[in-house]
N, C-alpha and C. Protein backbone atom coordinates (compact mmCIF):
# COMPACT_ATOMS: atom_id res chain seq x y z
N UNK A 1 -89.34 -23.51 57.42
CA UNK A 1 -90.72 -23.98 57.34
C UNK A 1 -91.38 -23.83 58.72
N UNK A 2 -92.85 -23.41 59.02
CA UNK A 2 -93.07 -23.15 60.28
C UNK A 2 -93.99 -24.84 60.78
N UNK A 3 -93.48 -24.63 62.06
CA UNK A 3 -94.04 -25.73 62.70
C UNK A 3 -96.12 -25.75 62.59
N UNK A 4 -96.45 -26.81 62.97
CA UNK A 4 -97.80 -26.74 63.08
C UNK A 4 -97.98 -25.73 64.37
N UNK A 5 -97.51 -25.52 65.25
CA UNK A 5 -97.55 -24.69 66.71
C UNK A 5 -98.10 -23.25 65.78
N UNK A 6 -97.00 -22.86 65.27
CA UNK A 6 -96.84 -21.53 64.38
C UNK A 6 -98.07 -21.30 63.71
N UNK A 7 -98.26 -22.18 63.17
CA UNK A 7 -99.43 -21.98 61.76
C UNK A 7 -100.46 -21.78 62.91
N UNK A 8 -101.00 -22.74 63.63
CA UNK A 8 -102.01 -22.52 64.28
C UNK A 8 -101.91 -21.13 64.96
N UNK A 9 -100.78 -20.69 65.76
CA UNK A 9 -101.18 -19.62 66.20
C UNK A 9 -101.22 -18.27 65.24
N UNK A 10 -100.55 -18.05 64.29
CA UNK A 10 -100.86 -17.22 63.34
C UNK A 10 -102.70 -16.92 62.83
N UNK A 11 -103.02 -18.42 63.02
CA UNK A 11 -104.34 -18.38 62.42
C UNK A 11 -105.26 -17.89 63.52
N UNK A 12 -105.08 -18.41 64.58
CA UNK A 12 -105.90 -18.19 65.55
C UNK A 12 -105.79 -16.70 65.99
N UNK A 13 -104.35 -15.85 66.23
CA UNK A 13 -104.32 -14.92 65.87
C UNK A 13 -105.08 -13.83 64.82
N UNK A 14 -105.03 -14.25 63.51
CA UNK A 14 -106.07 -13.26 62.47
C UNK A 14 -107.18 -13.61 62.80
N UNK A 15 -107.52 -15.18 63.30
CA UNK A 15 -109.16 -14.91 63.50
C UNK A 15 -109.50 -14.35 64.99
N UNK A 16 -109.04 -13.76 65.50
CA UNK A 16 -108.72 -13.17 67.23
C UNK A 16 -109.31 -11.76 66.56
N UNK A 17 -108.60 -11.23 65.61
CA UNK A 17 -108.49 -9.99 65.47
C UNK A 17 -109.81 -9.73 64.57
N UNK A 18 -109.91 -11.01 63.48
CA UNK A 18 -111.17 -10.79 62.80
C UNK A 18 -113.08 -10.57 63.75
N UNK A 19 -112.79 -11.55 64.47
CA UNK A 19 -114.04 -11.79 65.50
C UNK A 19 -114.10 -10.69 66.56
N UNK A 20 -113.33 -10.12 66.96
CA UNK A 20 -113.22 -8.93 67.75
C UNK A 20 -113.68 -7.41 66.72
N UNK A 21 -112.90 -7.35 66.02
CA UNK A 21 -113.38 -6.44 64.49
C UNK A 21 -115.21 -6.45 64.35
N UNK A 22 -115.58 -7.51 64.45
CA UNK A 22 -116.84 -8.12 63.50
C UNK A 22 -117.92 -7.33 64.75
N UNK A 23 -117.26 -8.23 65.96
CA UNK A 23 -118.66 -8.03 67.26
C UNK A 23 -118.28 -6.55 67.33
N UNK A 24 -117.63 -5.68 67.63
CA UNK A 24 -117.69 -4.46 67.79
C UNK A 24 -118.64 -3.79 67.29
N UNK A 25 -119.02 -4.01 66.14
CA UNK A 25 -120.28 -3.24 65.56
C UNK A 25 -121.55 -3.95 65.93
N UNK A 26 -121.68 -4.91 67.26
CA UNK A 26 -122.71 -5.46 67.34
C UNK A 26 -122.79 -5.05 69.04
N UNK A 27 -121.94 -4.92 69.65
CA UNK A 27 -121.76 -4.95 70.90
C UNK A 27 -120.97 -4.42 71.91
N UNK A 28 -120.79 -4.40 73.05
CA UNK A 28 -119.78 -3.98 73.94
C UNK A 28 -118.85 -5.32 74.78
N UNK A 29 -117.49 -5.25 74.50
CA UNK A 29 -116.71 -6.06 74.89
C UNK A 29 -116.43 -5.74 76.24
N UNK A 30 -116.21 -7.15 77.16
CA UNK A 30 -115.57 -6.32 78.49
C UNK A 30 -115.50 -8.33 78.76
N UNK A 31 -114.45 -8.40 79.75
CA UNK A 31 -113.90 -9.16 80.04
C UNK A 31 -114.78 -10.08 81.67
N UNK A 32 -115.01 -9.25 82.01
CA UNK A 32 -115.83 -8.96 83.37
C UNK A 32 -117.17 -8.90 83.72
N UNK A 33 -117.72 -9.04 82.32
CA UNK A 33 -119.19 -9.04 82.20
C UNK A 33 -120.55 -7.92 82.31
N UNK A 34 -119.16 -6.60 82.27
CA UNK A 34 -120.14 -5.44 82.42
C UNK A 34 -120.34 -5.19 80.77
N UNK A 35 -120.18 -5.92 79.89
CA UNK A 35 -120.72 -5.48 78.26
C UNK A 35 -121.64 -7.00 77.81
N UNK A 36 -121.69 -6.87 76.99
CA UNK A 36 -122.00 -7.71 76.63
C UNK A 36 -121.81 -9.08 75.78
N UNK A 37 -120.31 -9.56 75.55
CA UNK A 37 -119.57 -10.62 75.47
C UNK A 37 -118.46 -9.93 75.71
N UNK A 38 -117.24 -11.35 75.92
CA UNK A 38 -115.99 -11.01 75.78
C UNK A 38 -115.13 -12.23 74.88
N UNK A 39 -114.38 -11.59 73.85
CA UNK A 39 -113.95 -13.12 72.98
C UNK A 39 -112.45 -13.39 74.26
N UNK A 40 -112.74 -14.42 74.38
CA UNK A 40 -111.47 -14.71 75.12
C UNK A 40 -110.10 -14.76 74.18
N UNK A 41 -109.25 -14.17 75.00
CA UNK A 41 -107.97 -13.98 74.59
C UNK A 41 -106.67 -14.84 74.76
N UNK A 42 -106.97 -15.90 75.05
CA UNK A 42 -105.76 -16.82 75.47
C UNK A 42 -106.01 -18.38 74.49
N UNK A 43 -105.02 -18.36 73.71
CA UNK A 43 -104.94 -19.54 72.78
C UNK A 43 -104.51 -20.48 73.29
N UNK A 44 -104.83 -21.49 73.48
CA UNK A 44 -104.72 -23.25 74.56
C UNK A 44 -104.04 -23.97 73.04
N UNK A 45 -104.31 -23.58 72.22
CA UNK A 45 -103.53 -24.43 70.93
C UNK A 45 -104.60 -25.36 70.08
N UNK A 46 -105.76 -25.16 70.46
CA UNK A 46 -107.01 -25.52 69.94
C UNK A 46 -107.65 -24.88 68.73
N UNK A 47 -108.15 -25.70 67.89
CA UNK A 47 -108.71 -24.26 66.64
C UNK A 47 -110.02 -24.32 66.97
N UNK A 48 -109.93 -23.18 67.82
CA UNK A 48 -111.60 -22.88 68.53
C UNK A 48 -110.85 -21.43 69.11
N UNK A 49 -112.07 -20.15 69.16
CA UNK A 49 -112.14 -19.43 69.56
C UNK A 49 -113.42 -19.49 70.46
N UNK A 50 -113.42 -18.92 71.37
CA UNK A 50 -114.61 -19.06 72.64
C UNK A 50 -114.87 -17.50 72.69
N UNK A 51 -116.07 -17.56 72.53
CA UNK A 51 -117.02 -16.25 72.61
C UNK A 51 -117.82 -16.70 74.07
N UNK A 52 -117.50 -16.16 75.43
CA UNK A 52 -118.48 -15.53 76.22
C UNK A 52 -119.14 -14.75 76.02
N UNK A 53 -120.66 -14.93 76.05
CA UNK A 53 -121.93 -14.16 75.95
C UNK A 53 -122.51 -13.78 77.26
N UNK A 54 -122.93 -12.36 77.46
CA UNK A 54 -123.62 -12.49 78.40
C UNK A 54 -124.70 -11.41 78.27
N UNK A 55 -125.09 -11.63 77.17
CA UNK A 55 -126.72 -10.57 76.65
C UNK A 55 -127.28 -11.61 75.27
N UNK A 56 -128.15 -11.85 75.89
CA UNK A 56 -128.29 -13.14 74.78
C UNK A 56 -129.25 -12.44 73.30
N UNK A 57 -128.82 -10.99 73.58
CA UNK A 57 -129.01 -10.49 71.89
C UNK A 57 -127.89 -10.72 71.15
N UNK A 58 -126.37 -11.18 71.90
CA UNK A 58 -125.65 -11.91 70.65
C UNK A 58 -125.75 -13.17 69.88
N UNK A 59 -126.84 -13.84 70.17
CA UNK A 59 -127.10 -15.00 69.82
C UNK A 59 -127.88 -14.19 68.14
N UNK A 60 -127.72 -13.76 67.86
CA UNK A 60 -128.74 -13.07 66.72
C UNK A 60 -128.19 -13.49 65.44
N UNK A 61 -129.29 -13.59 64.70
CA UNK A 61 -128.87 -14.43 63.60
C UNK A 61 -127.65 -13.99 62.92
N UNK A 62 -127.83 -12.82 62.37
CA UNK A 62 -127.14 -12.28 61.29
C UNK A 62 -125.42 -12.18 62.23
N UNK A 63 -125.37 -12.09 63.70
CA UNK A 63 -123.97 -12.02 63.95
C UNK A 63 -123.26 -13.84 63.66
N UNK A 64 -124.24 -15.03 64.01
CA UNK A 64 -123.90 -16.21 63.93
C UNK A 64 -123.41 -16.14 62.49
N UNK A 65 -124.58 -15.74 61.74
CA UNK A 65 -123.90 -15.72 60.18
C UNK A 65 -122.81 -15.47 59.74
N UNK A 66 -122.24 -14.28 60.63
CA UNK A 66 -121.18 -13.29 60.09
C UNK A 66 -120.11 -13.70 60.57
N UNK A 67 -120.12 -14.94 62.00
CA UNK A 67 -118.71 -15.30 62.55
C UNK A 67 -118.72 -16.39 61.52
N UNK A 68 -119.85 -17.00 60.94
CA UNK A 68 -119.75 -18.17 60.01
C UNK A 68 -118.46 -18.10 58.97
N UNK A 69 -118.97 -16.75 58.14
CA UNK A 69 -118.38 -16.19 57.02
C UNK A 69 -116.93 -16.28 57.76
N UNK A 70 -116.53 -15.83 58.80
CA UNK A 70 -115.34 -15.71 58.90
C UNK A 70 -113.95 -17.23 58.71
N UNK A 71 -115.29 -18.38 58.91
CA UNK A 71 -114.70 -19.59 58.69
C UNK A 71 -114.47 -20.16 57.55
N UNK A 72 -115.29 -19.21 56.97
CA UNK A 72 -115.03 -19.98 54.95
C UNK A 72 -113.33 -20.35 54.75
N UNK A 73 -112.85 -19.49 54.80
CA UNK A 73 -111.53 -20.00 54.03
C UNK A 73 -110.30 -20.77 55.59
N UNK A 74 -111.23 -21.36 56.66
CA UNK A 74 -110.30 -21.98 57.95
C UNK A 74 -110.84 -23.37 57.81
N UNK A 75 -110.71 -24.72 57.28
CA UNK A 75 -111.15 -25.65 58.00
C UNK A 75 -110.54 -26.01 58.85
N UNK A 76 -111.34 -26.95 59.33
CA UNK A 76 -111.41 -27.33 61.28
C UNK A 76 -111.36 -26.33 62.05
N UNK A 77 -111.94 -25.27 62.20
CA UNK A 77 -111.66 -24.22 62.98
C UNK A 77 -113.30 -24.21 63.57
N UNK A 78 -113.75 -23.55 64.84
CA UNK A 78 -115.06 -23.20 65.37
C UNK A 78 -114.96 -22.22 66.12
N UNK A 79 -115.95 -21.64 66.14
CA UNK A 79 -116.34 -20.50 67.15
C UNK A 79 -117.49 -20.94 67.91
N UNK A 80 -117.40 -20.61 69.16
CA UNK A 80 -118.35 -21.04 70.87
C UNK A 80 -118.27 -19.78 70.51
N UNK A 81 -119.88 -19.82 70.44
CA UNK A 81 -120.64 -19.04 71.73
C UNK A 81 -121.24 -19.26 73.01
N UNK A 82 -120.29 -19.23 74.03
CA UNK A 82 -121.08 -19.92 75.36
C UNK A 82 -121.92 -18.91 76.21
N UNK A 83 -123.04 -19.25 76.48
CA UNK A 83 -123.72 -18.20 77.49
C UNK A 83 -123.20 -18.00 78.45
N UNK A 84 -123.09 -17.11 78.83
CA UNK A 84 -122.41 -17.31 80.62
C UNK A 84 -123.44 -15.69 80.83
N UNK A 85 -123.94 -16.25 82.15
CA UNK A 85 -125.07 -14.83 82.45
C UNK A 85 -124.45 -15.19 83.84
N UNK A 86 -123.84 -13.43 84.56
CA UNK A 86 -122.97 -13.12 85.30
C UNK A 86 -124.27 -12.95 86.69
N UNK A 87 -124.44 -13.59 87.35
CA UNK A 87 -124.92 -13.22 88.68
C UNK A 87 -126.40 -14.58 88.73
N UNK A 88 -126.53 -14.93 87.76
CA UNK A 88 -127.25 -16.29 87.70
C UNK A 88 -127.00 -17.35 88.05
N UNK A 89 -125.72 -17.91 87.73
CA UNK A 89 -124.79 -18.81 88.55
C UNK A 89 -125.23 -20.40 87.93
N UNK A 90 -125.66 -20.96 88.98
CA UNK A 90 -126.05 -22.46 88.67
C UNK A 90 -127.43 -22.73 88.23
N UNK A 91 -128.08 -22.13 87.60
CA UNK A 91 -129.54 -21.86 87.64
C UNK A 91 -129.72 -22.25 85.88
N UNK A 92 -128.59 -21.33 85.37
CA UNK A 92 -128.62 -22.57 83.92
C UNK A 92 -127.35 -22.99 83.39
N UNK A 93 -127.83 -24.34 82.79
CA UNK A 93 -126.73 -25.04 82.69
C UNK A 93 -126.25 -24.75 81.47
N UNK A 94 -124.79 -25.48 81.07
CA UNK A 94 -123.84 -24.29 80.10
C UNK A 94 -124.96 -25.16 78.83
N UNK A 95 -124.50 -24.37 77.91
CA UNK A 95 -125.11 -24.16 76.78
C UNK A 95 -123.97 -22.89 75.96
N UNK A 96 -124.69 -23.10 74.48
CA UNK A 96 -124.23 -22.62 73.54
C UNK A 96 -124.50 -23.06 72.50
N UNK A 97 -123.60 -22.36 70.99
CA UNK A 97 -124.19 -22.57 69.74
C UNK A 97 -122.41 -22.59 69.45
N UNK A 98 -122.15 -23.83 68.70
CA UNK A 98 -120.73 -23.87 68.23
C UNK A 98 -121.37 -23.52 66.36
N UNK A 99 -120.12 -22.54 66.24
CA UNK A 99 -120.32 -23.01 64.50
C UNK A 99 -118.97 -23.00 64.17
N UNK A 100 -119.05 -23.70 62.50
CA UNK A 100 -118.10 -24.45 62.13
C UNK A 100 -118.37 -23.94 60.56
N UNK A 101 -117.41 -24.53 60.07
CA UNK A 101 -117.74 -23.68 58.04
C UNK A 101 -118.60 -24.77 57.71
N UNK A 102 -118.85 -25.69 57.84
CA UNK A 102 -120.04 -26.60 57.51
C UNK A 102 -121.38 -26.54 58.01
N UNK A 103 -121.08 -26.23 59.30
CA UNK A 103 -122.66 -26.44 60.22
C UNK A 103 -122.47 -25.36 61.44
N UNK A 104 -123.73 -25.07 61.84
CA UNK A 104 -124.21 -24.39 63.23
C UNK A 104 -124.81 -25.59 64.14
N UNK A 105 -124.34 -25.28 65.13
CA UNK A 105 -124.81 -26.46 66.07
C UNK A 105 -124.96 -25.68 67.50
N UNK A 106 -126.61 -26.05 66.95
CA UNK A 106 -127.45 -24.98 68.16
C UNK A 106 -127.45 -25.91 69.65
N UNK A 107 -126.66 -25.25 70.45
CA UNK A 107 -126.88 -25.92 71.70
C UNK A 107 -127.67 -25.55 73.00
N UNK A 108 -128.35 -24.55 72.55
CA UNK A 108 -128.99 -23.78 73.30
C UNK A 108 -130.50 -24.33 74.24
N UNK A 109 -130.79 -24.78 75.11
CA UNK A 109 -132.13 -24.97 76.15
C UNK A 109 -133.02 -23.78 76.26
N UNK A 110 -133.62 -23.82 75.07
CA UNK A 110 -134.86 -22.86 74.91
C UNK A 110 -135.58 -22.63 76.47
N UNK A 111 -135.81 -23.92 76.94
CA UNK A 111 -136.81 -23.90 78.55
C UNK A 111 -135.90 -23.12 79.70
N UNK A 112 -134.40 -22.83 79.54
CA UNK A 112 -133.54 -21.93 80.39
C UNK A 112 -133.76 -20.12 80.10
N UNK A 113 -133.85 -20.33 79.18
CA UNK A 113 -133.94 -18.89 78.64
C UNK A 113 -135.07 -18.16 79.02
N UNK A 114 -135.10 -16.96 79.10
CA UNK A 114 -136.19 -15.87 79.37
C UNK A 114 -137.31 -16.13 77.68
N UNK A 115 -138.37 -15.42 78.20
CA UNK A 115 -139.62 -15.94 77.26
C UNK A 115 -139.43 -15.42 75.90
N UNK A 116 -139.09 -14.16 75.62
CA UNK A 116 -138.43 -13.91 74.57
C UNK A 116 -137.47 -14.39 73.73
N UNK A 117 -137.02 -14.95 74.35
CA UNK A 117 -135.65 -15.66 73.49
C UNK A 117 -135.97 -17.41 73.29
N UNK A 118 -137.25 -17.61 73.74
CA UNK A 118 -137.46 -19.40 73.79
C UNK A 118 -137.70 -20.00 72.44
N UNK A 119 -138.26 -18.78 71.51
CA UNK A 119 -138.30 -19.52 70.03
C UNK A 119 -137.43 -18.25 69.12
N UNK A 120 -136.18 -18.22 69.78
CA UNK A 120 -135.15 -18.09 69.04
C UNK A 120 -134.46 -19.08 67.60
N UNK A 121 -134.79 -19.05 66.41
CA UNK A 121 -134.35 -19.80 65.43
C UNK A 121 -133.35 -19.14 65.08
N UNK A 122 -131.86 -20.25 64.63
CA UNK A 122 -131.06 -19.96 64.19
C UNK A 122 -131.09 -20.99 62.51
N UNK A 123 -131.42 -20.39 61.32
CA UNK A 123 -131.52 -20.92 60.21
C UNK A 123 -130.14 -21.61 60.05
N UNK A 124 -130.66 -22.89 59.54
CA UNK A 124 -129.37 -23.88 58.75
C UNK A 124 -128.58 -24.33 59.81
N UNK A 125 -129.02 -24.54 61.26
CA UNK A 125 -128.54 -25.31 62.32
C UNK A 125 -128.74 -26.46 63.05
N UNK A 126 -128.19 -27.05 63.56
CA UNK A 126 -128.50 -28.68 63.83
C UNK A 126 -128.82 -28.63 65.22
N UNK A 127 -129.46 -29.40 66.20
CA UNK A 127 -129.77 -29.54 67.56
C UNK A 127 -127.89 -29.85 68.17
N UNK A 128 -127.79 -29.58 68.89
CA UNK A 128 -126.52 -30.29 69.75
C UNK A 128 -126.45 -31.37 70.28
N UNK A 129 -126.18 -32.43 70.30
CA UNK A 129 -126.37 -33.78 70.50
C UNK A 129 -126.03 -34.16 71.99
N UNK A 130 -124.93 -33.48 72.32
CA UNK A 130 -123.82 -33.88 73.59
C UNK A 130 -122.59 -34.48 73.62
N UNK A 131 -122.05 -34.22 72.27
CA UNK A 131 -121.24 -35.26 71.73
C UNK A 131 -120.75 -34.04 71.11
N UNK A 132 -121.26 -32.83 70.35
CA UNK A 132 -120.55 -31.99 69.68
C UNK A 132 -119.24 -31.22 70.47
């Protein structure tokens, strides 16, 4: 019988491979910040995958949607998307949009963002509280 250690990493594993699969057709991966996200690759034993962003056209609806879908059949599992904009530094503070198979939880500071992206709507999402 496999331990809970196992299960989790098996899972976190297919969804490693699924979320990497998915953004490819949306984007350029790079670790270093010359693309435009990188899903981090190191499992802490958490059911969370962390998406570094650093072109905030991945914030786009239809990709939030599509990491959504990938949670249908995981509960307790989430995907971060955290902004991280490479040469900006302390200028904005972290932020992101966690989603979950129940909810999107927009954590994003519209007033940080460039003017284009300030009335960014993400449909069927909740404000971030500070607590999420």
């Amino acid at each position: 019988m496999a331990t809970n250690e196992e299960i989790q990493d098996q899972i976190w594993s297919g969804l490693y491979r699924a979320i990497v699969d998915f953004l490819k057709l949306y984007g350029k991966e790079d670790a270093c910040g010359e693309g435009d996200y990188w899903v981090v690759d190191d499992n802490y034993g958490w059911r969370r995958h962390t998406i570094d962003v650093f072109d905030l056209k991945m914030f786009d609806v239809d990709i939030v949607k599509g990491l959504r879908r990938l949670l249908q059949n995981i509960p307790n599992w989430e995907i971060v998307l955290v902004l991280d904009t490479p040469g900006v530094g302390e200028t904005i503070p972290p932020m992101g949009v966690t989603i979950r198979r129940n909810e999107i939880i927009d954590g994003l500071q519209r007033q940080y963002l460039p003017a284009r992206f300030q009335d960014l709507k993400i449909p069927g999402s909740r404000p971030g509280t500070g607590h999420d």
